[in-house]
Every structure is written in C-alpha cells, then in structure tokens.
Protein backbone atom coordinates (compact mmCIF):
# COMPACT_ATOMS: atom_id res chain seq x y z
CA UNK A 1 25.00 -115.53 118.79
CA UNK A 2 27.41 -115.00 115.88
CA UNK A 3 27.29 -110.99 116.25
CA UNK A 4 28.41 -111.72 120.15
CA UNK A 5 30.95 -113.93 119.25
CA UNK A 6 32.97 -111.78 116.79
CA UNK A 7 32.07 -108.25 119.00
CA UNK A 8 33.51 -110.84 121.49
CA UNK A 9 36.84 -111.66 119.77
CA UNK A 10 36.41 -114.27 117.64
CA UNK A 11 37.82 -114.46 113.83
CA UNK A 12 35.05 -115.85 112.49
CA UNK A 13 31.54 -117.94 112.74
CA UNK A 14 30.59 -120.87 111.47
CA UNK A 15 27.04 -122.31 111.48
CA UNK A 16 26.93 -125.72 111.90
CA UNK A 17 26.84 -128.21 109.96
CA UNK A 18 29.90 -127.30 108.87
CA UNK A 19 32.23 -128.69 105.93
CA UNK A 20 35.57 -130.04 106.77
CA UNK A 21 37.92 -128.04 103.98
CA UNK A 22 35.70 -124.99 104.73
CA UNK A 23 36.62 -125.74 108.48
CA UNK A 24 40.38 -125.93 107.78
CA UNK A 25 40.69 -123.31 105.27
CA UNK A 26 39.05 -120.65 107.71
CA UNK A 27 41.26 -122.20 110.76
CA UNK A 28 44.24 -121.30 108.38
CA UNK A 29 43.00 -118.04 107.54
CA UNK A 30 42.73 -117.07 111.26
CA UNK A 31 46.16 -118.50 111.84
CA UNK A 32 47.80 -116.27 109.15
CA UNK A 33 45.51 -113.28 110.10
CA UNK A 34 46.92 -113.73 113.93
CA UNK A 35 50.40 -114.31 112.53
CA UNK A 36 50.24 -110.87 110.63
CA UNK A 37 49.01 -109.31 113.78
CA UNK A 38 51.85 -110.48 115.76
CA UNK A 39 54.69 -109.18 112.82
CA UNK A 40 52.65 -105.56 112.94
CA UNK A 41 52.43 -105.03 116.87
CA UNK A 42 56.29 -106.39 116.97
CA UNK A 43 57.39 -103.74 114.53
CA UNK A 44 55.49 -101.25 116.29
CA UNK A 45 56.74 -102.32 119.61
CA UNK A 46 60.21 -101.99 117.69
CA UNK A 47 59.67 -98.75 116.40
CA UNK A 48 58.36 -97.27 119.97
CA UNK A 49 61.83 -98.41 121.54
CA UNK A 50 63.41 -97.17 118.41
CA UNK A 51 61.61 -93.32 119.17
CA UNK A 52 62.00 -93.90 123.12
CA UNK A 53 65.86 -94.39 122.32
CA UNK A 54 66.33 -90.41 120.96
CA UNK A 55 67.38 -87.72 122.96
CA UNK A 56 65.31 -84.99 124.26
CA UNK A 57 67.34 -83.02 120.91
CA UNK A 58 66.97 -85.46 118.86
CA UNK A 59 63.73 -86.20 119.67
CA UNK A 60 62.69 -82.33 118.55
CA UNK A 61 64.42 -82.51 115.45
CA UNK A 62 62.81 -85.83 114.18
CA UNK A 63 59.45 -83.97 114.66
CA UNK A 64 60.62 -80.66 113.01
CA UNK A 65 61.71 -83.71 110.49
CA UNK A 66 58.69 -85.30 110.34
CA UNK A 67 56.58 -82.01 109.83
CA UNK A 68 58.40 -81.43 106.43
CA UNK A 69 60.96 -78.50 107.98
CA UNK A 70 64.33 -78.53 106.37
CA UNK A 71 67.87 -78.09 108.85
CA UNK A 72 68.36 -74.37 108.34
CA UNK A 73 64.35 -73.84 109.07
CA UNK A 74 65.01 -76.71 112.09
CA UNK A 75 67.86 -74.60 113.12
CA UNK A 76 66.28 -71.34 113.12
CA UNK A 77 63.48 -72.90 115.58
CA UNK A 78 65.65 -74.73 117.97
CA UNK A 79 68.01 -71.75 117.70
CA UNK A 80 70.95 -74.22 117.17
CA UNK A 81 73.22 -74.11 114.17
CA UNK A 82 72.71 -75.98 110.80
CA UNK A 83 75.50 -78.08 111.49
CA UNK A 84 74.26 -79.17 114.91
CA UNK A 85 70.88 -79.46 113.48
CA UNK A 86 72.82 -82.10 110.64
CA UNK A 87 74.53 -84.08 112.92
CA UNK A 88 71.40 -84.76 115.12
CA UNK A 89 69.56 -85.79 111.89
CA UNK A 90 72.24 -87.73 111.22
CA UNK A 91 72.15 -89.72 114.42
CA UNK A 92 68.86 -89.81 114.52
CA UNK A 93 68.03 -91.64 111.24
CA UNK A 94 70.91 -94.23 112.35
CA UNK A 95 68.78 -94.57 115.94
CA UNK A 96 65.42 -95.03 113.63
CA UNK A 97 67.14 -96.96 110.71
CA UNK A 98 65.29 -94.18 108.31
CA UNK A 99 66.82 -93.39 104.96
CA UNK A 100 64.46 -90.71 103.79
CA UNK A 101 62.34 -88.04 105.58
CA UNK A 102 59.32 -89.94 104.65
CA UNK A 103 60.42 -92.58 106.76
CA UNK A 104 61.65 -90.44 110.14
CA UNK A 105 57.53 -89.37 109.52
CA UNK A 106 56.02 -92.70 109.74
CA UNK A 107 58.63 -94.04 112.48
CA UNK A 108 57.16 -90.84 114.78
CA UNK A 109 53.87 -91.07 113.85
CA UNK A 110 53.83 -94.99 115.24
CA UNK A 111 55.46 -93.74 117.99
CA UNK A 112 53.46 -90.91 118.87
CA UNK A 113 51.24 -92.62 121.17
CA UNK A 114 54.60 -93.30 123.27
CA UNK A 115 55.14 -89.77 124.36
C-alpha cells in the first residue's frame, strides 16, 4: 500500500497509529516541499518566456553564448560583424537578466525544452 501511494503521488506514508507532532511536522514538511516546487516551476516558467522573448538572432547568439564561443568566433559563424554580434549580446543578457556567460548557459539550458 505505501509503495502505491508514493509511486501514486503522495509525499509521504504514515502507518497508523500515528503520533500527533510526527503528524504535523511531516504535514509541514510536505507543505514547504510543495512550496519549493511551486518557486522552481515559476522560475522556470519565467525563464522559458524570458528565452521565448529573443529574436531568431538573438536567439543564435545566446547559444553560440552558451556553448563557451566568444563574439569574434560568434561573428565568424553567423557571418555578422563583432559589433553586431556585441550589441545582440548586449540585448540579449538585458532580455534574460544574465550578468555573466555562465548565466546566458543555465537560462538556455532551462529553456531548451521550449524550442
């Protein structure tokens, strides 16, 4: 029964009889546990609009990004200039609110199932 129940959804199983703290404390715990899922499919819902939001360009470059590639190597790919290449990693990281590199590659890999 308790193997069908959690392949079935549930947090947790509790043989009866059952103490009341240990009742309210795992209650809690599966309260917070359900609260922390809802923050982490928000931000990835958040960070799939954020991706979705990029132009086809822009789009290209963040991956080029995301791979490591730097804007003359992006450039030389795309057969664009450096400076285009710059200003579409520019708007880019102010459409994904990324400061680094390191963090245009984990906003695309949480969007990759998106595309």
């Amino acid at each position: 029964m308790a193997v069908r129940a959690l392949r079935g959804g549930a947090s947790d199983f509790l043989e009866k009889p059952v103490q009341g703290a240990t009742l309210i404390r795992r209650v809690r715990e599966a309260i917070r546990q359900d609260r922390q899922h809802d923050i982490r499919s928000r931000d990835q819902r958040v960070m799939l609009q954020r991706v979705a939001s990029l132009s086809p360009r822009e789009r290209q470059v963040a991956d080029f990004v995301a791979k490591g590639l730097r804007n003359l190597q992006i450039a030389e790919a795309l057969e664009l200039s450096v400076r285009t290449v710059e200003m579409h990693r520019t708007r880019l990281m102010r459409r994904l609110g990324a400061r680094s590199p390191g963090e245009i590659a984990s906003i695309i890999a949480a969007g990759a199932g998106e595309s």
